[in-house]
PDB file of N, CA and C in Angstrom:
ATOM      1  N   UNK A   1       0.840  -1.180   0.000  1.00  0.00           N
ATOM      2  CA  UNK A   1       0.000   0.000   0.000  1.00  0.00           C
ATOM      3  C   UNK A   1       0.883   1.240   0.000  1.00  0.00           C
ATOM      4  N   UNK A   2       0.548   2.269  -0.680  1.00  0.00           N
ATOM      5  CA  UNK A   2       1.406   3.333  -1.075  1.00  0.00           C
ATOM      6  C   UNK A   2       0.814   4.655  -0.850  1.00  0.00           C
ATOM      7  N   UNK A   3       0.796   6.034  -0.517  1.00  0.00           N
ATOM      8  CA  UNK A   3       0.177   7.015  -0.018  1.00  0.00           C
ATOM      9  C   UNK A   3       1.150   8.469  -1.203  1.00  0.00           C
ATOM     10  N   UNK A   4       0.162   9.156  -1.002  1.00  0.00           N
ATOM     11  CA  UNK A   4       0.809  10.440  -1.476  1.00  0.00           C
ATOM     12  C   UNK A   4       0.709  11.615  -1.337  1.00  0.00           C
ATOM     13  N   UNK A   5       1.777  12.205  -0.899  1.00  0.00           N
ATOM     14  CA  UNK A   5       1.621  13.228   0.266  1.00  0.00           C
ATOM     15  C   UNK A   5       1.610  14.770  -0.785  1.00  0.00           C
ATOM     16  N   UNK A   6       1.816  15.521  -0.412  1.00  0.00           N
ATOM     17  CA  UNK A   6       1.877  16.863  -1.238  1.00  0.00           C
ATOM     18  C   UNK A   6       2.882  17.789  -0.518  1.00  0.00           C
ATOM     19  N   UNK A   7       3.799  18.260  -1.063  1.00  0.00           N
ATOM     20  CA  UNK A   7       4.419  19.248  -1.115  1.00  0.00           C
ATOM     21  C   UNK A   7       4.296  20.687  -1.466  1.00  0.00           C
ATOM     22  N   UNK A   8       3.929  21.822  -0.969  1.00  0.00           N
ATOM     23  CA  UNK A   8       3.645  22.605  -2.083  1.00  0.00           C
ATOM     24  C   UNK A   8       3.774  24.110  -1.244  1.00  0.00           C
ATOM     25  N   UNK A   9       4.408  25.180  -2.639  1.00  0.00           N
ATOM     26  CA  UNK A   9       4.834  26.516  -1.875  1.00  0.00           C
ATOM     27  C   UNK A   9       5.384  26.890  -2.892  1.00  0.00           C
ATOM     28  N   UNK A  10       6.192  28.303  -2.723  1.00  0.00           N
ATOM     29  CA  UNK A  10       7.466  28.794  -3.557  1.00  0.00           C
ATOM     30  C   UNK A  10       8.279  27.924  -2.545  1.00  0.00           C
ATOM     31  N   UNK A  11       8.644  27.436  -1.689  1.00  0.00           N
ATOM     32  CA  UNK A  11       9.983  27.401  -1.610  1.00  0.00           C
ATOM     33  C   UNK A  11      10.115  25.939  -0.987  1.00  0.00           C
ATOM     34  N   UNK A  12       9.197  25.383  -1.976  1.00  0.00           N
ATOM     35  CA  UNK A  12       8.890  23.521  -1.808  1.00  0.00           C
ATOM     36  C   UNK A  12       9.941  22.756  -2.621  1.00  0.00           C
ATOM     37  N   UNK A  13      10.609  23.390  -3.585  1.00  0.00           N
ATOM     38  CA  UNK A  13      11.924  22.542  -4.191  1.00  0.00           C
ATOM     39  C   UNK A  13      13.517  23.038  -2.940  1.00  0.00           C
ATOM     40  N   UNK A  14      13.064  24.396  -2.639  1.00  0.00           N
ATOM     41  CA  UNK A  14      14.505  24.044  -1.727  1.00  0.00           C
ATOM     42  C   UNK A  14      14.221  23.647  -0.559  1.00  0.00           C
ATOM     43  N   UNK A  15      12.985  23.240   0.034  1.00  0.00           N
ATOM     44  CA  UNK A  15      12.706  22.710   1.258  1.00  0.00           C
ATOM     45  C   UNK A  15      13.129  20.873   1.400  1.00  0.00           C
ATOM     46  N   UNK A  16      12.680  20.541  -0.184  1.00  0.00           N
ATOM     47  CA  UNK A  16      13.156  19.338  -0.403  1.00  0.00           C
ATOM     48  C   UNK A  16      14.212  18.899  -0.975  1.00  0.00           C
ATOM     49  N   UNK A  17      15.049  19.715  -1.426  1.00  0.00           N
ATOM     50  CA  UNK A  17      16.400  19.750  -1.751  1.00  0.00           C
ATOM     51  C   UNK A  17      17.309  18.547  -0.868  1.00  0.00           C
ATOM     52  N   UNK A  18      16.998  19.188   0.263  1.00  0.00           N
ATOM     53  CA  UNK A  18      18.063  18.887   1.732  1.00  0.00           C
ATOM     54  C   UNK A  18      17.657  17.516   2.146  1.00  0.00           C
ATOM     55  N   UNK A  19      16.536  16.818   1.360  1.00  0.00           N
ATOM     56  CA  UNK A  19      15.592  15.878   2.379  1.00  0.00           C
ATOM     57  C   UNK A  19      15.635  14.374   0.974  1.00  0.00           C
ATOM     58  N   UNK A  20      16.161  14.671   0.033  1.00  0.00           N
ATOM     59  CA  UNK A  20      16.242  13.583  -1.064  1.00  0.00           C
ATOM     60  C   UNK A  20      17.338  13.654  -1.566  1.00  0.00           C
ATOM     61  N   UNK A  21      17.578  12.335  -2.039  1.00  0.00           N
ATOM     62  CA  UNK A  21      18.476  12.195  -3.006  1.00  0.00           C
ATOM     63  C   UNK A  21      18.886  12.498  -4.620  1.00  0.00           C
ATOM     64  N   UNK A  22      17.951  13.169  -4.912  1.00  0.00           N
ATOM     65  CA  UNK A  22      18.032  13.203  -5.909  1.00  0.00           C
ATOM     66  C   UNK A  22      17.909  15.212  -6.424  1.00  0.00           C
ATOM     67  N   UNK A  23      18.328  15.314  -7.413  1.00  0.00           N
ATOM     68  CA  UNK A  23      18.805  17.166  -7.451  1.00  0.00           C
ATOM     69  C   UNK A  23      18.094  17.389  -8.256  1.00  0.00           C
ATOM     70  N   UNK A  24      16.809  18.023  -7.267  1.00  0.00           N
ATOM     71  CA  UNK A  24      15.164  18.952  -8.100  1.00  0.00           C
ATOM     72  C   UNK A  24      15.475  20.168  -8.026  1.00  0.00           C
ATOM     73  N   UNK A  25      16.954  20.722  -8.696  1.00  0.00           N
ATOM     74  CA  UNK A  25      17.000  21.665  -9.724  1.00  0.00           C
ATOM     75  C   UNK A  25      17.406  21.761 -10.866  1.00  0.00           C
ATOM     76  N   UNK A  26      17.494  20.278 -11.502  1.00  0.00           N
ATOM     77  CA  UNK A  26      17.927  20.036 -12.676  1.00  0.00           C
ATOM     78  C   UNK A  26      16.780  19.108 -13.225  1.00  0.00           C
ATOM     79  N   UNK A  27      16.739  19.023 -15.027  1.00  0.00           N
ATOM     80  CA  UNK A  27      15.723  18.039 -15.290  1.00  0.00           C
ATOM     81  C   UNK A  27      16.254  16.465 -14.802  1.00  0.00           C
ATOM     82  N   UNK A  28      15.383  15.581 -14.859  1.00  0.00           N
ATOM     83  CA  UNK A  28      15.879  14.268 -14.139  1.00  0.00           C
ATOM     84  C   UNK A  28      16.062  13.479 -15.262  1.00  0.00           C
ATOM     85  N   UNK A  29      17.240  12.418 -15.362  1.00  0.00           N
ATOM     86  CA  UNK A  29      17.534  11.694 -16.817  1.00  0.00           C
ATOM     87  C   UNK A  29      16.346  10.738 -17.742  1.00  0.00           C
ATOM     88  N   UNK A  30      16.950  11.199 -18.968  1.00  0.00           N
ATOM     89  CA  UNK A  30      15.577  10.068 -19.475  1.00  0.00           C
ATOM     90  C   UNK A  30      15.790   8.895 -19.736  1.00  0.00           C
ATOM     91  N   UNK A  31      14.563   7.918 -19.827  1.00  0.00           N
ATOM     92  CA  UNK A  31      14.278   6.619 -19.348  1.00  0.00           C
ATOM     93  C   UNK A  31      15.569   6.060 -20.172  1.00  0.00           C
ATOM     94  N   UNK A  32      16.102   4.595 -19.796  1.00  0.00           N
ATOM     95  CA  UNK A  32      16.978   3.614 -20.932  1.00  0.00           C
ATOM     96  C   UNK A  32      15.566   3.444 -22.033  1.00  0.00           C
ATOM     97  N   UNK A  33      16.127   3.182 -23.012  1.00  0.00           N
ATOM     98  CA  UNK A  33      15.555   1.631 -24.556  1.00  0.00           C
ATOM     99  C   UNK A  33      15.614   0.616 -23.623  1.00  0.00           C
ATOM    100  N   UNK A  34      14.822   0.011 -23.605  1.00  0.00           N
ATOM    101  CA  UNK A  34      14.638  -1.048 -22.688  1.00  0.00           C
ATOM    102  C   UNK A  34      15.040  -2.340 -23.951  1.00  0.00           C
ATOM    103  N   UNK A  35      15.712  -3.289 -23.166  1.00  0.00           N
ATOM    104  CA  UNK A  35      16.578  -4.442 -24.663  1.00  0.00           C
ATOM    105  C   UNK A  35      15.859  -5.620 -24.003  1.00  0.00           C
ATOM    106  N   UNK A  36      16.407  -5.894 -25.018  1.00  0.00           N
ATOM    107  CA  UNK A  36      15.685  -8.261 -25.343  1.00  0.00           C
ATOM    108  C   UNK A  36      16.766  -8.357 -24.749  1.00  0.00           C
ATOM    109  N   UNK A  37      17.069  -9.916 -25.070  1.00  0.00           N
ATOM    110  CA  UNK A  37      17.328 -10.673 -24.384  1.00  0.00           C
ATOM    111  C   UNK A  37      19.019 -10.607 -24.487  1.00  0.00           C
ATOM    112  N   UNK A  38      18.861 -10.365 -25.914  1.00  0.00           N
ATOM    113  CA  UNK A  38      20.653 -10.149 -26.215  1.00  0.00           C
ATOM    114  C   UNK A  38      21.046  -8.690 -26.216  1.00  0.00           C
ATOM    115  N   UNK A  39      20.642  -8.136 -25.374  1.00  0.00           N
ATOM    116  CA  UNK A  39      20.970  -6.887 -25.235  1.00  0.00           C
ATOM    117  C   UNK A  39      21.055  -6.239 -26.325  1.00  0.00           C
ATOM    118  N   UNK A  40      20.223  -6.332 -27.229  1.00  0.00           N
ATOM    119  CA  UNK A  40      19.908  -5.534 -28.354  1.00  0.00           C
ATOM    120  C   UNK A  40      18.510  -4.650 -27.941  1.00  0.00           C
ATOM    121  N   UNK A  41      18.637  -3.145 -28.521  1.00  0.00           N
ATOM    122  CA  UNK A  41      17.013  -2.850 -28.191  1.00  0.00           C
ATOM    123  C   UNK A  41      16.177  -3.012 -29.021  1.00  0.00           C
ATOM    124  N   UNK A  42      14.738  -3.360 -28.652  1.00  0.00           N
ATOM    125  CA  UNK A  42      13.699  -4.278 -28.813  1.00  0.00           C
ATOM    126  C   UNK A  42      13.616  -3.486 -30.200  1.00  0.00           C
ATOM    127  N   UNK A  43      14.016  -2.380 -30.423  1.00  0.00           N
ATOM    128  CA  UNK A  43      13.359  -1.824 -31.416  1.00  0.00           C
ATOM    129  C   UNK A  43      14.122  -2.309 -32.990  1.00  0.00           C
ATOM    130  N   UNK A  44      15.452  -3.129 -32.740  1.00  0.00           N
ATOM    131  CA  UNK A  44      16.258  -3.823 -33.512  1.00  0.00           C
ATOM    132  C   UNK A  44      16.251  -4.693 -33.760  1.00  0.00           C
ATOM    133  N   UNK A  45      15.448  -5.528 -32.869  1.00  0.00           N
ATOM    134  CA  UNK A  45      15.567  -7.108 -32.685  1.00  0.00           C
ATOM    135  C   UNK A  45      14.778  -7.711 -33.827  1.00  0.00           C
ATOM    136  N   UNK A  46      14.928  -8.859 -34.919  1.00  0.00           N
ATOM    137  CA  UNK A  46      14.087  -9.547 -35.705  1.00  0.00           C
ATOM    138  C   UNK A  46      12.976 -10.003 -34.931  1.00  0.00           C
ATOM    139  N   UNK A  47      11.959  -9.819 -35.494  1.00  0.00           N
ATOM    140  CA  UNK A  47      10.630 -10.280 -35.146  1.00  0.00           C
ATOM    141  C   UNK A  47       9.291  -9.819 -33.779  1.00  0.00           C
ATOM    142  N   UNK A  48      10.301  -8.649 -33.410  1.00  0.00           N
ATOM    143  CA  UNK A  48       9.678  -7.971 -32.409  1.00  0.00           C
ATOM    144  C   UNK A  48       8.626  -7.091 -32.907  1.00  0.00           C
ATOM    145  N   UNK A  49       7.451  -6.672 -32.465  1.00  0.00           N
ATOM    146  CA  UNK A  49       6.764  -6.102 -33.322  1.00  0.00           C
ATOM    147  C   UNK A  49       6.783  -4.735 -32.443  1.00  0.00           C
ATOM    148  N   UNK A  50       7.496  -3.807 -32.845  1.00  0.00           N
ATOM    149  CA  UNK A  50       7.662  -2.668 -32.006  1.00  0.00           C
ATOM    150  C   UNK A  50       6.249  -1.276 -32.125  1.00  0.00           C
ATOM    151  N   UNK A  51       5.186  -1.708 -33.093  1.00  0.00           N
ATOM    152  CA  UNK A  51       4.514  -0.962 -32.803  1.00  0.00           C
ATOM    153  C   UNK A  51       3.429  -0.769 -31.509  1.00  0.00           C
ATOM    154  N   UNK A  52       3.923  -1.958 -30.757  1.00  0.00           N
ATOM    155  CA  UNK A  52       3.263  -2.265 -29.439  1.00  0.00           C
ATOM    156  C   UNK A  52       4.105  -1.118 -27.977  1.00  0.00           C
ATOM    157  N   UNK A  53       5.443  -1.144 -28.364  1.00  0.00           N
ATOM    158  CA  UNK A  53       6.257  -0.543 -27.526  1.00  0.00           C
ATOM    159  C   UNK A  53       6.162   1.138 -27.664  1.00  0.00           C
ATOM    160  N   UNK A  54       5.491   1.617 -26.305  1.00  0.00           N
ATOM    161  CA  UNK A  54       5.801   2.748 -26.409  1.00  0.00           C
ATOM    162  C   UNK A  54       7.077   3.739 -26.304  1.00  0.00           C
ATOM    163  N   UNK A  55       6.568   5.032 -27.223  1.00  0.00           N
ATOM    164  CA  UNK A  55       7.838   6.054 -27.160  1.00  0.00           C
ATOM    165  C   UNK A  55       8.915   6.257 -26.319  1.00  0.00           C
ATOM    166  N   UNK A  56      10.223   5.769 -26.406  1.00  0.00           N
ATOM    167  CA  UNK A  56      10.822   6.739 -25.467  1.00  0.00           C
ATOM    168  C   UNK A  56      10.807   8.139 -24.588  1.00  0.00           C
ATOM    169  N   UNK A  57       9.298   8.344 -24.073  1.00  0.00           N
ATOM    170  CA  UNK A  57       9.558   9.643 -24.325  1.00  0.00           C
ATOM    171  C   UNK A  57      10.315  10.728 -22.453  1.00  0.00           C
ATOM    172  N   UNK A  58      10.775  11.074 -22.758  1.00  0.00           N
ATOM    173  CA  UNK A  58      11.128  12.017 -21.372  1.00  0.00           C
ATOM    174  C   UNK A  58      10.010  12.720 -20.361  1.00  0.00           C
ATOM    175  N   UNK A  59       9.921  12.576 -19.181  1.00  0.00           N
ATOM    176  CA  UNK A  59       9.415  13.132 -18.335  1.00  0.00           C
ATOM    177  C   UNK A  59      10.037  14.146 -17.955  1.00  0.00           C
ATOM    178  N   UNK A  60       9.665  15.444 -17.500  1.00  0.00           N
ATOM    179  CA  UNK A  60      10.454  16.802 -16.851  1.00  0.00           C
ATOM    180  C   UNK A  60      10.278  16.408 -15.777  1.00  0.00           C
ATOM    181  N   UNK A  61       9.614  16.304 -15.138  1.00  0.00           N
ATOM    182  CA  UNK A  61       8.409  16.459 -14.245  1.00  0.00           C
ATOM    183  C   UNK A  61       8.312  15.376 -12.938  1.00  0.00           C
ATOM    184  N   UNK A  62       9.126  14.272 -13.179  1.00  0.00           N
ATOM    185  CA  UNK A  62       9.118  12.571 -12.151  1.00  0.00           C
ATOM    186  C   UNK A  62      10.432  12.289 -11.868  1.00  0.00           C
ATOM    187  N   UNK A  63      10.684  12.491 -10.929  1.00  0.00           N
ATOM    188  CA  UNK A  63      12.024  12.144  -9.981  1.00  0.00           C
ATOM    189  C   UNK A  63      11.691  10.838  -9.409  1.00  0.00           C
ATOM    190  N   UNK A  64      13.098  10.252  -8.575  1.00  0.00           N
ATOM    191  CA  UNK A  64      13.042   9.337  -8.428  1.00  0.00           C
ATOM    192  C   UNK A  64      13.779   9.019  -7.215  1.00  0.00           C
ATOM    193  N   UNK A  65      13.672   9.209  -6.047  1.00  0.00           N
ATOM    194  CA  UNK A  65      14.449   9.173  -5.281  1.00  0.00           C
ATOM    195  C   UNK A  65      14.483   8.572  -3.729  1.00  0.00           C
ATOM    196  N   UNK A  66      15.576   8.632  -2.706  1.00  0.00           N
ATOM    197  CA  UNK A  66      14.950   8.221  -1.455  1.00  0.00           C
ATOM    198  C   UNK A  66      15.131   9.380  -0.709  1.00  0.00           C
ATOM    199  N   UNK A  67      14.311   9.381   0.426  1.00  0.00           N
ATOM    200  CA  UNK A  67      14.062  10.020   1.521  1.00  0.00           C
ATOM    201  C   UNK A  67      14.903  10.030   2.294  1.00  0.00           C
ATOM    202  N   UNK A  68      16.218  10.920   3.120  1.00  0.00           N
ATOM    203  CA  UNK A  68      17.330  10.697   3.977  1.00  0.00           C
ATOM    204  C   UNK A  68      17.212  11.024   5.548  1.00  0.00           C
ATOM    205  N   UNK A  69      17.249  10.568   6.736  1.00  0.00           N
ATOM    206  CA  UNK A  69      17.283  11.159   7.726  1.00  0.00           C
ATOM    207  C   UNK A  69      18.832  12.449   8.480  1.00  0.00           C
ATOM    208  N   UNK A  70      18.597  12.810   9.784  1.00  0.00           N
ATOM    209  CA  UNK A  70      19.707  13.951   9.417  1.00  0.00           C
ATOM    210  C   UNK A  70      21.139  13.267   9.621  1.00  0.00           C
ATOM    211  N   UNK A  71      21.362  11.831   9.679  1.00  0.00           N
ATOM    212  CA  UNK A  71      22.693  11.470   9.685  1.00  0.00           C
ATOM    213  C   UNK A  71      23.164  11.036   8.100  1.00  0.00           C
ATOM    214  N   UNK A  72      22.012  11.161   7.065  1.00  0.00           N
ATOM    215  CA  UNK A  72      22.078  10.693   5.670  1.00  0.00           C
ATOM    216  C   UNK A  72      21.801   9.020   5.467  1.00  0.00           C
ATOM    217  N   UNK A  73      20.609   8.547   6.467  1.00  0.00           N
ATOM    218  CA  UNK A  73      20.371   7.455   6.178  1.00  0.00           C
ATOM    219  C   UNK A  73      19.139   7.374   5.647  1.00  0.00           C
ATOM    220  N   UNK A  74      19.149   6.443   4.992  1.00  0.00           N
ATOM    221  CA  UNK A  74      17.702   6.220   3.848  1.00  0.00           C
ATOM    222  C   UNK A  74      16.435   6.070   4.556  1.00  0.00           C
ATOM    223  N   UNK A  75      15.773   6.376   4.679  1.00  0.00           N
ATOM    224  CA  UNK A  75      14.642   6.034   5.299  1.00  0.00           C
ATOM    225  C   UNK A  75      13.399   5.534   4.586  1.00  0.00           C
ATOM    226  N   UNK A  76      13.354   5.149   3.052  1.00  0.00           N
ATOM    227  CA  UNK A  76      12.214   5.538   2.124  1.00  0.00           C
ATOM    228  C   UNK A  76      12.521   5.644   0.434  1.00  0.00           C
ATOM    229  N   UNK A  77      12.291   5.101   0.238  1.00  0.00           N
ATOM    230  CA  UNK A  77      11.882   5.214  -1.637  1.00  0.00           C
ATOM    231  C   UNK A  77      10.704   6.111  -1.876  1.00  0.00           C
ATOM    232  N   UNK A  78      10.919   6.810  -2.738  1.00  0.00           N
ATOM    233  CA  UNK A  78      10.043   7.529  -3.106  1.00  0.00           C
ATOM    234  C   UNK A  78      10.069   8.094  -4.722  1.00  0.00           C
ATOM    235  N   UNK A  79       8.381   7.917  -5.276  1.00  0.00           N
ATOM    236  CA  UNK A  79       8.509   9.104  -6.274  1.00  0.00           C
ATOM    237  C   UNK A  79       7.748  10.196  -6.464  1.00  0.00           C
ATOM    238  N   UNK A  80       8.382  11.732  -6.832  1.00  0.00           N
ATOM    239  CA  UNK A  80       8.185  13.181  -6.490  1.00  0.00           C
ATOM    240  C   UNK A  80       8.260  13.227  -8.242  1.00  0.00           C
ATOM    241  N   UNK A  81       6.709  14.005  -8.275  1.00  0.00           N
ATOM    242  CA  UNK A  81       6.270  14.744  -9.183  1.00  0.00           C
ATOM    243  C   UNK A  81       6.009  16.422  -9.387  1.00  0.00           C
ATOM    244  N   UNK A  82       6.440  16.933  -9.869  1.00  0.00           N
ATOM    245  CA  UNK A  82       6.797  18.623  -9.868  1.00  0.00           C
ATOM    246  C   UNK A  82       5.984  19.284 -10.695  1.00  0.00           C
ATOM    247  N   UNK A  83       4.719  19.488 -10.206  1.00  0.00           N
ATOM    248  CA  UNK A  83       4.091  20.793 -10.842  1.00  0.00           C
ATOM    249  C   UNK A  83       3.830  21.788 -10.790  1.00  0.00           C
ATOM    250  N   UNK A  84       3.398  22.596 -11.301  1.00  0.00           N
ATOM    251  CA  UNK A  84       3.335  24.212 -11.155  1.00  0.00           C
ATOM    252  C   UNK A  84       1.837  24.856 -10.919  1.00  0.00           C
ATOM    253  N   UNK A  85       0.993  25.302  -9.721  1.00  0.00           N
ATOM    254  CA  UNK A  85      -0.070  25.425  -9.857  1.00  0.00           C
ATOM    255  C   UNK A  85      -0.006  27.056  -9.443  1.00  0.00           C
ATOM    256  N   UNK A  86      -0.335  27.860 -10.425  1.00  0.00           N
ATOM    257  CA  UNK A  86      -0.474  29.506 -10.229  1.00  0.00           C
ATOM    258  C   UNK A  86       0.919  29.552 -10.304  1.00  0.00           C
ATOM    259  N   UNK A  87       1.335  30.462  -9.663  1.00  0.00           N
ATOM    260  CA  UNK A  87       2.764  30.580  -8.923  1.00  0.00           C
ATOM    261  C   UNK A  87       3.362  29.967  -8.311  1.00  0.00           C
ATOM    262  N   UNK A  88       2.680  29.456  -7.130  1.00  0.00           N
ATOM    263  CA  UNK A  88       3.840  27.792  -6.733  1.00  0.00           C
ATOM    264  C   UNK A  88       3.890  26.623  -7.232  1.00  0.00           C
ATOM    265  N   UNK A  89       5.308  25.815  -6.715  1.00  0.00           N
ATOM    266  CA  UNK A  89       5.404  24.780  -7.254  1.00  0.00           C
ATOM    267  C   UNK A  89       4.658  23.664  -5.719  1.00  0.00           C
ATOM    268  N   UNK A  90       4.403  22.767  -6.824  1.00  0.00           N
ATOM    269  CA  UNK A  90       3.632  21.204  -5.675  1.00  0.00           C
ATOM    270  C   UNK A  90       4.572  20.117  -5.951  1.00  0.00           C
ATOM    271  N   UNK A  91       4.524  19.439  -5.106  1.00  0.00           N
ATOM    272  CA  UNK A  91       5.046  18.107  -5.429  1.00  0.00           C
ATOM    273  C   UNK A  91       4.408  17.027  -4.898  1.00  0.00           C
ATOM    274  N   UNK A  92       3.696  15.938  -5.757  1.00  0.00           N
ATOM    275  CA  UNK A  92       3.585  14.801  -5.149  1.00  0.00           C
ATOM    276  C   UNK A  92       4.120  14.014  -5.003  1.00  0.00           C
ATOM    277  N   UNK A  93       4.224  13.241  -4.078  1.00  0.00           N
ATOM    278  CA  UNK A  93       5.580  12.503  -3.372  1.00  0.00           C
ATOM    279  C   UNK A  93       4.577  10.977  -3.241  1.00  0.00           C
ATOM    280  N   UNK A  94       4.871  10.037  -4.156  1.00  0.00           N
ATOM    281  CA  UNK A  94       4.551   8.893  -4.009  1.00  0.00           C
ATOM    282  C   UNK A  94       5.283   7.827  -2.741  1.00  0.00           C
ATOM    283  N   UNK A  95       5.461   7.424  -1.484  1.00  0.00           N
ATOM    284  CA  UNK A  95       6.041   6.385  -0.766  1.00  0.00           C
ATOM    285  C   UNK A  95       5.316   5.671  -0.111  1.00  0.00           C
ATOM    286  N   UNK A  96       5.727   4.911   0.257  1.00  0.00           N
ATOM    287  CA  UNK A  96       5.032   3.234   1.079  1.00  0.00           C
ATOM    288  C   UNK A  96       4.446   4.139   2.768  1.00  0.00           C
ATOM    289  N   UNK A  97       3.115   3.121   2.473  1.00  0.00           N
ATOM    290  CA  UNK A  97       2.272   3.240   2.931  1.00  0.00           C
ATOM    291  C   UNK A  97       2.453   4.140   4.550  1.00  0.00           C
ATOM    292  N   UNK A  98       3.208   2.785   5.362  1.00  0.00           N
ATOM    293  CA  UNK A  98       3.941   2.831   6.487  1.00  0.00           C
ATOM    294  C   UNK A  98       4.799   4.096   7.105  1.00  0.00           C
ATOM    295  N   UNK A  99       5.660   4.655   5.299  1.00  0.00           N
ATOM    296  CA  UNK A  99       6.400   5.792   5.887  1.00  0.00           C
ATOM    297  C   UNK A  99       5.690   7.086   5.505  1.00  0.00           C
ATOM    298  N   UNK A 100       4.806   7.288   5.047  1.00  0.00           N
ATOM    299  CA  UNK A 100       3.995   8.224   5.146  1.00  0.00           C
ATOM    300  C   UNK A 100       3.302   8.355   6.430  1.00  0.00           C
ATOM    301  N   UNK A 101       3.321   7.246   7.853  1.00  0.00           N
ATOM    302  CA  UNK A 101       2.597   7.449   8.930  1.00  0.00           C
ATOM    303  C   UNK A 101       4.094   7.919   9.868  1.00  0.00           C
ATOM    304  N   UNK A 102       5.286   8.320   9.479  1.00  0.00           N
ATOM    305  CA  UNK A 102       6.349   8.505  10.383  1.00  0.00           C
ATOM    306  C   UNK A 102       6.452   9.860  10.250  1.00  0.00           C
TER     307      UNK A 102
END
């Protein structure tokens, strides 16, 4: 079970800066080509029918990261989504169930 919390303000990316692993002031990398079996990607491979496989396409917007306590220990997987509503930014923060009650 998984919960999702909200983040949200002007100053909700540097509040969470300090609190993840991952650096929400840059865009976040885009996805691999996901490969067969011989490490070829699917989109090369004989007999794959790639009009089933969707686009590579990039997210701005979906981070991916964990949650740190203040000695820098993990506490949490999480994924943080960054949108813009009016003037501030929000973030929804996808994590397990459990650490959303800590």
């Amino acid at each position: 079970l998984r919960r999702i919390l909200s983040v949200r303000g002007k100053g909700a990316t540097q509040y969470l800066q300090g609190l993840v692993t991952c650096d929400l002031f840059t865009n976040p990398p885009s996805p691999r080509m996901e490969r067969g079996w011989n490490n070829v990607p699917l989109s090369e491979e004989e007999g794959v029918d790639t009009a089933m496989i969707p686009d590579n396409e990039k997210s701005s917007m979906l981070y991916s990261a964990c949650f740190l306590d203040p000695k820098g220990r993990i506490v949490t997987d999480a994924m943080l989504w960054k949108r813009r509503i009016n003037e501030e930014e929000e973030y929804l923060i996808d994590v397990p169930g459990d650490a959303a009650d800590e």
